[in-house]
Protein backbone atom coordinates (compact mmCIF):
# COMPACT_ATOMS: atom_id res chain seq x y z
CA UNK A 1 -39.28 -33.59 28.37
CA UNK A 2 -36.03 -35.07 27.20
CA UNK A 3 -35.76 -32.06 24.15
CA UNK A 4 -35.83 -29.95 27.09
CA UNK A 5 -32.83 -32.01 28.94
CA UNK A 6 -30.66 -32.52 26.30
CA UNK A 7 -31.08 -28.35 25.32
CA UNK A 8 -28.45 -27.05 28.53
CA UNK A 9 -26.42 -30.39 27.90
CA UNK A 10 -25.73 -29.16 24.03
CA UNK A 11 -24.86 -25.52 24.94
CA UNK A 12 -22.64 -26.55 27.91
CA UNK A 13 -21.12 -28.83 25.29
CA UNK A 14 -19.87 -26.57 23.00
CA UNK A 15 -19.37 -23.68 25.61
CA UNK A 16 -17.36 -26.11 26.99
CA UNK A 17 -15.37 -26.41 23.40
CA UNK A 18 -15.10 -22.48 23.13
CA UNK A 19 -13.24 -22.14 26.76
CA UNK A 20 -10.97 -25.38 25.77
CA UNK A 21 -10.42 -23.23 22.27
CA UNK A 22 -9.53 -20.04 24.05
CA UNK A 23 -7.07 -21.63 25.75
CA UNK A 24 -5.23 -23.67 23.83
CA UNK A 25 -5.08 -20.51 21.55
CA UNK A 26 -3.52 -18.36 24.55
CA UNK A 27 -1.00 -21.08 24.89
CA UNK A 28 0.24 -20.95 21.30
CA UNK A 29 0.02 -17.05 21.11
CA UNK A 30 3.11 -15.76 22.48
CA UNK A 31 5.73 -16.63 19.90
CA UNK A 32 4.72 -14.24 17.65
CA UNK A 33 3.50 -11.38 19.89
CA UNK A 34 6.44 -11.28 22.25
CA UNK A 35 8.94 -12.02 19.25
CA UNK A 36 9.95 -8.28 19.63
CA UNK A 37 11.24 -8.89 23.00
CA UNK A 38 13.58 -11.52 21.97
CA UNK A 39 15.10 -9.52 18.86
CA UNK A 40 18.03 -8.15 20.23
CA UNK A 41 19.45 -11.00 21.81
CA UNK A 42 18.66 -12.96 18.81
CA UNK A 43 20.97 -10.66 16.59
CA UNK A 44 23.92 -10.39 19.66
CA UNK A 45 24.04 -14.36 19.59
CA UNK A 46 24.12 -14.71 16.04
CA UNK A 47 25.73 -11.63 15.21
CA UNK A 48 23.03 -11.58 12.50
CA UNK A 49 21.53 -7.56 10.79
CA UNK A 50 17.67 -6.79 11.71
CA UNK A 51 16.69 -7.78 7.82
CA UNK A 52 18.29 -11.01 8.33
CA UNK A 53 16.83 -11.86 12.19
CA UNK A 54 13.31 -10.58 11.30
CA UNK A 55 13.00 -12.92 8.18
CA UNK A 56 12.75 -15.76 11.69
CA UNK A 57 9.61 -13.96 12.55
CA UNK A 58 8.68 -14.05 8.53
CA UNK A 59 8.92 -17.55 8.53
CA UNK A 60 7.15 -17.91 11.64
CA UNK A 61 3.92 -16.83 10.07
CA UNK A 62 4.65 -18.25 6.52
CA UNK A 63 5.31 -21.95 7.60
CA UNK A 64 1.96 -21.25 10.38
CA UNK A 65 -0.13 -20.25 7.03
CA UNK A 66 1.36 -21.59 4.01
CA UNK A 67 0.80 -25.25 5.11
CA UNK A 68 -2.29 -24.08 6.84
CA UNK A 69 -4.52 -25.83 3.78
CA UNK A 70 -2.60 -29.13 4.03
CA UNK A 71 -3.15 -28.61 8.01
CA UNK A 72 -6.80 -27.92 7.76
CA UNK A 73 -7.57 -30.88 5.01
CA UNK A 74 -5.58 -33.45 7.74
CA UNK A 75 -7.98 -31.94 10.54
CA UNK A 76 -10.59 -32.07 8.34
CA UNK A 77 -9.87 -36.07 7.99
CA UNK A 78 -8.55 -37.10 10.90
CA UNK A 79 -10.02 -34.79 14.04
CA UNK A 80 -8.64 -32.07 15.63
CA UNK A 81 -7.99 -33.42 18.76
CA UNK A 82 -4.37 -35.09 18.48
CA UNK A 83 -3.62 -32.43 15.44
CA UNK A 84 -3.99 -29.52 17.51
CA UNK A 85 -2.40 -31.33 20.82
CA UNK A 86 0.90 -31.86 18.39
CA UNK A 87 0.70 -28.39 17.71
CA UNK A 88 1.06 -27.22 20.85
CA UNK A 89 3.48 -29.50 21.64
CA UNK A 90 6.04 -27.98 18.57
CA UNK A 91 5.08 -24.62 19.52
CA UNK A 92 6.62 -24.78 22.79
CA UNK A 93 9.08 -27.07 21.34
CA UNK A 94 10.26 -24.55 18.64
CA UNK A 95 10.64 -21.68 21.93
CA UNK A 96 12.77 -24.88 24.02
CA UNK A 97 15.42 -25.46 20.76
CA UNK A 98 15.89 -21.99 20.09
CA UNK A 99 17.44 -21.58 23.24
CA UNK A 100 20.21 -23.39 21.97
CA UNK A 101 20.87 -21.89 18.58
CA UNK A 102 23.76 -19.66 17.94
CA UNK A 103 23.57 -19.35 14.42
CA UNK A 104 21.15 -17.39 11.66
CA UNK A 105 19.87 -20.86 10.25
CA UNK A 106 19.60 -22.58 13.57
CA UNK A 107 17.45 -19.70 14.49
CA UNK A 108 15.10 -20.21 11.01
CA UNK A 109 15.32 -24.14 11.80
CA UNK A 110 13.83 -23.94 15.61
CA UNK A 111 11.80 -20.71 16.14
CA UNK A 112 10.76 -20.52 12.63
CA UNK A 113 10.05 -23.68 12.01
CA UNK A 114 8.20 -25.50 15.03
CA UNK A 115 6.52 -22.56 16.18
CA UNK A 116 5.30 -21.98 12.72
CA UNK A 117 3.82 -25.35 11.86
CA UNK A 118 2.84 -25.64 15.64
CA UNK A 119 0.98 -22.53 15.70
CA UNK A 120 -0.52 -23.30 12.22
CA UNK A 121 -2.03 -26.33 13.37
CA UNK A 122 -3.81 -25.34 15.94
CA UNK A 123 -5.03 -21.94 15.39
CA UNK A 124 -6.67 -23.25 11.66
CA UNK A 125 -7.83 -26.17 13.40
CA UNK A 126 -9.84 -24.49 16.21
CA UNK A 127 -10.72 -21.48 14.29
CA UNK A 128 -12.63 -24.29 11.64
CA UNK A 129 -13.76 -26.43 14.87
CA UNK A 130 -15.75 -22.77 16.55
CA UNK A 131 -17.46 -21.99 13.07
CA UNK A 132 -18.91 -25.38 13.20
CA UNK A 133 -19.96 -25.36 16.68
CA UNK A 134 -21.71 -21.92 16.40
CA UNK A 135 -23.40 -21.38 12.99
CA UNK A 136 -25.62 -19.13 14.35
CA UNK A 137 -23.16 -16.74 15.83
CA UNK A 138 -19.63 -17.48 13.95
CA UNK A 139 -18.73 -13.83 13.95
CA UNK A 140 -18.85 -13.88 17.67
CA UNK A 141 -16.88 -17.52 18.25
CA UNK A 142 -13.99 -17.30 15.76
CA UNK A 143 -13.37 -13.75 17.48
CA UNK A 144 -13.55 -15.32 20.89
CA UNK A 145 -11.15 -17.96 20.00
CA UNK A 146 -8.93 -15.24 17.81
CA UNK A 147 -9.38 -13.06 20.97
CA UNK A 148 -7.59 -15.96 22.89
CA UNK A 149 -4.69 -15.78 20.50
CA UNK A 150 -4.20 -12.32 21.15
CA UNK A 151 -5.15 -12.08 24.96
CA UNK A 152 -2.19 -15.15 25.35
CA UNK A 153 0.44 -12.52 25.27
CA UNK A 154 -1.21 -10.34 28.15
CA UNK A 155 -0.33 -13.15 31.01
CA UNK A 156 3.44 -13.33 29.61
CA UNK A 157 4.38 -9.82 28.42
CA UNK A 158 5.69 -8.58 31.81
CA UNK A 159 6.76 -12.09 33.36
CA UNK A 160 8.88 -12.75 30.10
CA UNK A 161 10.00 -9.44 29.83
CA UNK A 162 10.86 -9.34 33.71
CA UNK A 163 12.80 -12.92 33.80
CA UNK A 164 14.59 -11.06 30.33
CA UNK A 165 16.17 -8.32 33.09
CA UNK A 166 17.30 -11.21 35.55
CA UNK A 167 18.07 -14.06 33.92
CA UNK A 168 19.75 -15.00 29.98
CA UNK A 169 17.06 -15.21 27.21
CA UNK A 170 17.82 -18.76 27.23
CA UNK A 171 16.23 -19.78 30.20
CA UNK A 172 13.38 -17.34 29.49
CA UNK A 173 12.52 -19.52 26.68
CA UNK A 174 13.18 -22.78 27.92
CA UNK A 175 10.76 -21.87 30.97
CA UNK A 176 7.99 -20.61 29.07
CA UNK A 177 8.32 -23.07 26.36
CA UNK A 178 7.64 -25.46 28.59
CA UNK A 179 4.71 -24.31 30.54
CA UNK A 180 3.06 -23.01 27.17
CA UNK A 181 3.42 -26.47 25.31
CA UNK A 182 2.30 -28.62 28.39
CA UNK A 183 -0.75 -26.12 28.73
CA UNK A 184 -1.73 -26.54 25.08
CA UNK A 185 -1.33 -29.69 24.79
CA UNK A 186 -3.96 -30.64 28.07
CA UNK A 187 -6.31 -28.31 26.48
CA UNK A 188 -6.48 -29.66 22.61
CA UNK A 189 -7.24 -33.07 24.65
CA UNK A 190 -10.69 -31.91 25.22
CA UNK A 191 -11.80 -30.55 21.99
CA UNK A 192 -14.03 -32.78 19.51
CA UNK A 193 -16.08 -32.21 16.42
CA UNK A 194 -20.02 -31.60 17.07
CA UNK A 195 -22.37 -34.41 16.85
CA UNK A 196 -25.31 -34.16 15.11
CA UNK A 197 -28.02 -32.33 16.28
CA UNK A 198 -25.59 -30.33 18.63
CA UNK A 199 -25.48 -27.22 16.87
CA UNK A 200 -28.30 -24.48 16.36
CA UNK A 201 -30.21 -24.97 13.58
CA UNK A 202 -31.04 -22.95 10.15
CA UNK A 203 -33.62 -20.90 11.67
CA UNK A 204 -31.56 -19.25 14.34
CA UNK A 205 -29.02 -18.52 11.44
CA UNK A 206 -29.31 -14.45 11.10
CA UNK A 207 -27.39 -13.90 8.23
CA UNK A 208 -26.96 -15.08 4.56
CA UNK A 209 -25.42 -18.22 4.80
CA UNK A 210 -24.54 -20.87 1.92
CA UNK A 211 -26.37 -24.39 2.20
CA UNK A 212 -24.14 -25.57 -0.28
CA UNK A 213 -20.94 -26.66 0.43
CA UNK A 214 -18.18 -25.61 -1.63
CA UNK A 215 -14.90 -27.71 -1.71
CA UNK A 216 -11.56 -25.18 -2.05
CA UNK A 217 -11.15 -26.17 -5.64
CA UNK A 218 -14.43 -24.71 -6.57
CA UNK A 219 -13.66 -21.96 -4.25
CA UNK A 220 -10.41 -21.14 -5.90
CA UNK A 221 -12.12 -20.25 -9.30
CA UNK A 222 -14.27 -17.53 -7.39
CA UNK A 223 -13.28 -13.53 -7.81
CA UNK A 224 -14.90 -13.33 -3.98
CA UNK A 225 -12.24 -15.49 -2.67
CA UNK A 226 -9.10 -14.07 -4.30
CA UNK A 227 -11.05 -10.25 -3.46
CA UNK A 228 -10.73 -11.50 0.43
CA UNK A 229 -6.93 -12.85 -0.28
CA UNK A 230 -5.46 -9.35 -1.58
CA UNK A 231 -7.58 -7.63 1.36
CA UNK A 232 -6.66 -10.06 4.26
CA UNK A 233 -2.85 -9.84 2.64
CA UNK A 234 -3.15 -6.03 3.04
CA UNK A 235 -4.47 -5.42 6.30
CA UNK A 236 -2.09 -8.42 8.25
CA UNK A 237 0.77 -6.69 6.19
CA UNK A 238 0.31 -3.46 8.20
CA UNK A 239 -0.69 -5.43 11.72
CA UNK A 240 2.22 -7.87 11.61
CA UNK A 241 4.98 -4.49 10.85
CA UNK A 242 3.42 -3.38 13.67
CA UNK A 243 4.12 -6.24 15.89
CA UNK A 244 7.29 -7.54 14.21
CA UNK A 245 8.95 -3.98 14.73
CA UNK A 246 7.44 -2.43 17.88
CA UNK A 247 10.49 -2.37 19.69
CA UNK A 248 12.41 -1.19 16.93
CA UNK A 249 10.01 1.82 15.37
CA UNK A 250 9.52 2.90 19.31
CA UNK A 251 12.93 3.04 20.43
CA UNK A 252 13.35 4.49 17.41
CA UNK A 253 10.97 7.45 17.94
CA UNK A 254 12.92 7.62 22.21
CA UNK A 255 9.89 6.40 23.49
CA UNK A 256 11.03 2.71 24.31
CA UNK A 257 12.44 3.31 28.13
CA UNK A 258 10.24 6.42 28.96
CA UNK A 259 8.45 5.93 31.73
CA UNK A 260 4.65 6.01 31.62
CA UNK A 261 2.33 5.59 34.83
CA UNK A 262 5.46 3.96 36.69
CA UNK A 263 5.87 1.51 33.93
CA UNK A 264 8.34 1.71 31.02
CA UNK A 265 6.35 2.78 28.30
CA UNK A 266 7.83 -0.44 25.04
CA UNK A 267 6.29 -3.73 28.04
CA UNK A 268 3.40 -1.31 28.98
CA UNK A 269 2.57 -0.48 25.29
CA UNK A 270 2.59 -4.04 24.27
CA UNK A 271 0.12 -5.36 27.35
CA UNK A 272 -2.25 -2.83 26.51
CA UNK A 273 -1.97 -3.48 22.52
CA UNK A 274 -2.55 -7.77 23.65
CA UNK A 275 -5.66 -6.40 25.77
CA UNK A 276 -7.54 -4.32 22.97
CA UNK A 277 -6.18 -6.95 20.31
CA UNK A 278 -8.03 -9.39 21.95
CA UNK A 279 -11.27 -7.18 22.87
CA UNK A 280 -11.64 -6.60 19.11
CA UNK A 281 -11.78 -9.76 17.78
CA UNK A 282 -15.83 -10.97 19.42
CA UNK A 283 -16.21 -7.28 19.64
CA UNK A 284 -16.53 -7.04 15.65
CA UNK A 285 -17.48 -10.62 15.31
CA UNK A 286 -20.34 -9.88 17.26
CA UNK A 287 -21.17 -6.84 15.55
CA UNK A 288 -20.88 -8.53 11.65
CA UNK A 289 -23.60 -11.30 13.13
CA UNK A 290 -25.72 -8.08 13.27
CA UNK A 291 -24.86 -5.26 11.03
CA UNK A 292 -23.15 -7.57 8.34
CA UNK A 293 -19.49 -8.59 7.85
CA UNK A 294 -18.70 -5.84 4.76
CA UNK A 295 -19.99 -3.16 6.92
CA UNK A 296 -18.28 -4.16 10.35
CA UNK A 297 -15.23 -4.23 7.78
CA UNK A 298 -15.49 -1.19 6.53
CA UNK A 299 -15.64 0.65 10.03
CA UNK A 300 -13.25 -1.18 11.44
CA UNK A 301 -11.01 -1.07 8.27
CA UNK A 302 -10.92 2.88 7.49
CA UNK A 303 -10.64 3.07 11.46
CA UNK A 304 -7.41 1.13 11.39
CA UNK A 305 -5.56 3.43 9.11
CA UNK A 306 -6.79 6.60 11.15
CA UNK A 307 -5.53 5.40 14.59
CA UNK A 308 -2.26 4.98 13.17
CA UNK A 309 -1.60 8.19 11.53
CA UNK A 310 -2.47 9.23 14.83
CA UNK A 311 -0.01 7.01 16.55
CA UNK A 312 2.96 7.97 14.80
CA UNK A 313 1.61 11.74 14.61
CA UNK A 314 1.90 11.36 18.75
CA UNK A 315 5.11 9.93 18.09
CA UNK A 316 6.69 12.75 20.42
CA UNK A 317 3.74 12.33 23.35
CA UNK A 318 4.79 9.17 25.26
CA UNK A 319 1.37 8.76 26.71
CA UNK A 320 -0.43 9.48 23.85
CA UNK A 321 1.74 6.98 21.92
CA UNK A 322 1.20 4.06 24.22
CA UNK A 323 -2.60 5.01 24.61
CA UNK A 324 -2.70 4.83 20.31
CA UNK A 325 -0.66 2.00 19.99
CA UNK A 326 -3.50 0.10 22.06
CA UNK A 327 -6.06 1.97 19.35
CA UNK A 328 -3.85 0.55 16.39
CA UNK A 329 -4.91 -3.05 17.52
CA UNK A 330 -7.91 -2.63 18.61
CA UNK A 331 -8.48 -1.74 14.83
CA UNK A 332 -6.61 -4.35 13.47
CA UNK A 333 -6.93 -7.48 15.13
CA UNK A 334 -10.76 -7.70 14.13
CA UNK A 335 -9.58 -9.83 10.81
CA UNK A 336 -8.59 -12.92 12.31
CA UNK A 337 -13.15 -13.22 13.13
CA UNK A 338 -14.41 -11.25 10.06
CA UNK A 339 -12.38 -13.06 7.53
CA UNK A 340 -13.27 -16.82 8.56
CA UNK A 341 -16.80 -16.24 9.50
CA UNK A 342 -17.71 -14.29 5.57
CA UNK A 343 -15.87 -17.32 4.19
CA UNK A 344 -17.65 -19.56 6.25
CA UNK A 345 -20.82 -17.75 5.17
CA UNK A 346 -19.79 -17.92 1.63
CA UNK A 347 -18.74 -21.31 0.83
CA UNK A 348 -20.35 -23.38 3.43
CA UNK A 349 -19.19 -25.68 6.49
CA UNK A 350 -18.26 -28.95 5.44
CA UNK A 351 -15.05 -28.12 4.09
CA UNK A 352 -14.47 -24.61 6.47
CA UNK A 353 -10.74 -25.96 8.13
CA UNK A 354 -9.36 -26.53 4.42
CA UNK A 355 -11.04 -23.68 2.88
CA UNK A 356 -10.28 -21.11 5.57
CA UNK A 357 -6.36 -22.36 5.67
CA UNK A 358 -5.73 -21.30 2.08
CA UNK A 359 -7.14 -17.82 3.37
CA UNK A 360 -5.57 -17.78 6.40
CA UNK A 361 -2.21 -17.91 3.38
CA UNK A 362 -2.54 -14.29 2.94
CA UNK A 363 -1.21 -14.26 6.54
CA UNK A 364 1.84 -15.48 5.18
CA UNK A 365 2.71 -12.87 2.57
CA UNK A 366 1.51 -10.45 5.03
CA UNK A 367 4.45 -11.53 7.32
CA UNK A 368 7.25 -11.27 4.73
CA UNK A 369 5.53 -7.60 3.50
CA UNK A 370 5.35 -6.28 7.30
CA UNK A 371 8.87 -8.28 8.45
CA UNK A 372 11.67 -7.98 6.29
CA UNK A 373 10.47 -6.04 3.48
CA UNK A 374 9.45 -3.14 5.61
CA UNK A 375 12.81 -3.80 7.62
CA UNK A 376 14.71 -2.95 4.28
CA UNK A 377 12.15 -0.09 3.48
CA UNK A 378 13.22 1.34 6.68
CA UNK A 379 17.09 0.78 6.15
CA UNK A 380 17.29 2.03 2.97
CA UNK A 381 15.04 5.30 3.87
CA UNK A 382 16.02 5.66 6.91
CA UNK A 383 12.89 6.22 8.28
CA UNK A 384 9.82 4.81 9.40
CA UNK A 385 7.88 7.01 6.87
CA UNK A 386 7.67 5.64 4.18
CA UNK A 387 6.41 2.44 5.59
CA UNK A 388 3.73 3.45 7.86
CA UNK A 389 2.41 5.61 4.89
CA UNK A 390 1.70 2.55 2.80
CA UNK A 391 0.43 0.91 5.61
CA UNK A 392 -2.47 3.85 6.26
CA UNK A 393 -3.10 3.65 2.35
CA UNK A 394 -3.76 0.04 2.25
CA UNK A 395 -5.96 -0.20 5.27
CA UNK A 396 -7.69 2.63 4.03
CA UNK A 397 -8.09 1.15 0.87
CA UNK A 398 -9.40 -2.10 2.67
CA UNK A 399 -12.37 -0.57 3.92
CA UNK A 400 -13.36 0.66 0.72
CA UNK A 401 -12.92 -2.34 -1.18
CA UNK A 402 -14.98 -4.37 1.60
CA UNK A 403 -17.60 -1.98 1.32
CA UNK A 404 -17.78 -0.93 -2.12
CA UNK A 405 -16.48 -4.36 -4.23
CA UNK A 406 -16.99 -7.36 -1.74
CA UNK A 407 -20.39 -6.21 -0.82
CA UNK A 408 -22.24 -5.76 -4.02
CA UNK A 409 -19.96 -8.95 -5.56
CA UNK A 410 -21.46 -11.52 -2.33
CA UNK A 411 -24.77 -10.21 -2.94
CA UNK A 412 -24.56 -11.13 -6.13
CA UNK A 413 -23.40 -14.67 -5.51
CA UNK A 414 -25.93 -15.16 -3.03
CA UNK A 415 -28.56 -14.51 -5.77
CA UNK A 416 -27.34 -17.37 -8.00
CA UNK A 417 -26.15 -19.60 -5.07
CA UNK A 418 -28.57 -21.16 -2.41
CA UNK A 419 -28.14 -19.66 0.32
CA UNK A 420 -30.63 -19.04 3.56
CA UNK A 421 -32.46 -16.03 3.79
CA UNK A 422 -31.40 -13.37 6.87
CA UNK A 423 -34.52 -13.85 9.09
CA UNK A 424 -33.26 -10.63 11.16
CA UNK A 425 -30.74 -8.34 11.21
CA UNK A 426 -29.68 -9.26 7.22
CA UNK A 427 -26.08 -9.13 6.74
CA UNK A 428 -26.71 -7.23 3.80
């Protein structure tokens, strides 16, 4: 009678964790995916070159993943309750200061800095929190919370881009620095660590799963991890030039201020891109509980680099373009559940915040390969090109390494590590 009580109270408990996740991950999303919309008046104020302004958006995502193990060890220790609250509450904080900056380094020292530690914080610390609360379906929860990160943008796209056309930049940020930080913040007040006996147990576990629990110096000496490090760094290198130089590449190509289906086509583009880049993320997580994470990777992988040689081959169809563009993410932001949940899977739970932040690293170099490298690729080219052709090859080349060299080298760990046997649908 009371097993049967306390069974709804558990799952409302941790659905309950998984909305309060979502959320606070909208709240912190928009600094980096509306960063595009802010470029321009960035380099007016400062007077700054697009090399130069984009290295803001660079550091952005270096400080969010480079202190990201530090972050996850001090969640790990201390709970991620006031951790990921102060998070949100220098995310919005880094939007409110930047207001103020007229200079390159101001710029670097508010944007770059408090969103980047902000949104470090507290996307590491609920991504670890969701792969503890569902063991049994982490594919599907890290891509639900990820999916929050990149469904954030949706609700402020248009508002910030309208408030842009009547009012300074300034005040846009101020306004929605504010609202995002508060939000956050009341959010991350909610969220806990599970309690014993509130999680599914190893029999509802259907894929291959370590039992023992691998601390991030032991993981470190592993070829698996540093295999998943050069492929995460290669696929967020393409998906962050993507969303780092949107505006750029499409105004680029004249499709910025054409207008599509009474909308102009660079604010339309990027709402649909936030929809299917959040609709990917439990789409594919949900999948790799079923058909196995190097297979989901491998479709989704090969698919990226296909939808954007199609993209930039519709360069010239403004429809088409937009229509792609939302393709491109679909097939890209699929990483941010795959990669967590197979190291998860790998190495075990007890030390998943601190392991999956020196991951969540090859974010980082991503940034600076997608941001101000490809910015100079492009200048000294002068073309898009060149840059969009590496990007196909190394998504491409993703897919194949996920199926071909991750697979056969995790099944092969799994053999000499204890690990719990797939019971249905085997990940492998």
């Amino acid at each position: 009678m009371s097993a049967a009580i306390a069974k709804p109270e558990l799952s409302k408990a941790r659905w309950v964790q998984l909305v309060l996740g979502v959320i606070a991950m909208m709240a912190i999303s928009s600094p980096q995916y509306v960063w595009t919309l802010f470029v321009k008046s960035f380099q007016t104020t400062t007077g700054a070159t697009l090399p130069a302004i984009q290295i803001t958006f660079s550091l952005l995502i270096v400080l969010q993943t480079f202190f990201s193990p530090l972050q996850g060890w001090l969640i790990d220790r201390f709970g991620p309750k006031l951790l990921i609250a102060l998070g949100a509450v220098l995310s919005g904080l880094g939007w409110v200061l930047s207001a103020q900056i007229t200079s390159l380094m101001g710029l670097y020292a508010t944007y770059g800095l408090f969103c980047g530690i902000g949104t470090g914080l507290v996307y590491v610390g609920i991504v670890g929190l969701m792969v503890r609360w569902f063991p049994e379906k982490r594919g599907f929860a890290t891509g639900m919370v990820a999916a929050g990160y990149g469904f954030g943008a949706i609700l402020t796209t248009f508002p910030i881009s309208g408030m842009l056309a009547t009012s300074s930049y300034q005040q846009t940020l101020m306004t929605f620095g504010i609202i995002l930080g508060l939000v956050g913040f009341l959010a991350a007040l909610g969220l806990r660590d599970p309690n014993p006996g509130e999680t599914a147990s190893a029999a509802a576990i259907k894929v291959t799963t370590s039992v023992k629990d691998y601390g991030p110096k032991e993981m470190l000496k592993t070829p698996i991890f540093w295999l998943m490090f050069i492929m995460m760094t290669m696929m967020s290198t393409g998906g962050l030039m993507v969303i780092s130089q949107f505006a750029n590449f499409t105004k680029d190509f004249g499709v910025a201020n054409v207008v599509v289906w009474g909308f102009a086509a660079l604010p339309l583009a990027l709402t649909i891109d936030r929809i299917t880049n959040g609709l990917t993320r439990p789409f594919f997580g949900y999948v790799s509980d079923r058909i196995g994470r190097e297979n989901t990777m491998a479709l989704a992988f090969i698919f990226e680099g296909l939808a954007i040689a199609a993209m930039v081959a519709s360069r010239d169809n403004p429809v088409a373009f937009v229509l792609l563009s939302g393709v491109v993410f679909f097939g890209w932001g699929e990483i941010f559940s795959l990669f967590p949940s197979t190291l998860t899977d790998t190495f075990g739970t007890k030390n998943a915040t601190t392991n999956y932040g020196f991951l969540y690293m090859a974010q980082g170099i991503g940034s600076v390969l997608g941001g101000p490298v490809a910015a100079q690729l492009h200048d000294s080219t002068g073309s898009w090109m060149p840059v969009f052709g590496i990007i196909i090859a190394m998504d491409i080349l993703t897919g194949l390494l996920a199926l071909f060299v991750l697979k056969p080298w995790r099944a092969q760990w799994f053999g000499h590590a204890p690990a719990v046997a797939p019971i249905a649908a085997p990940a492998e």
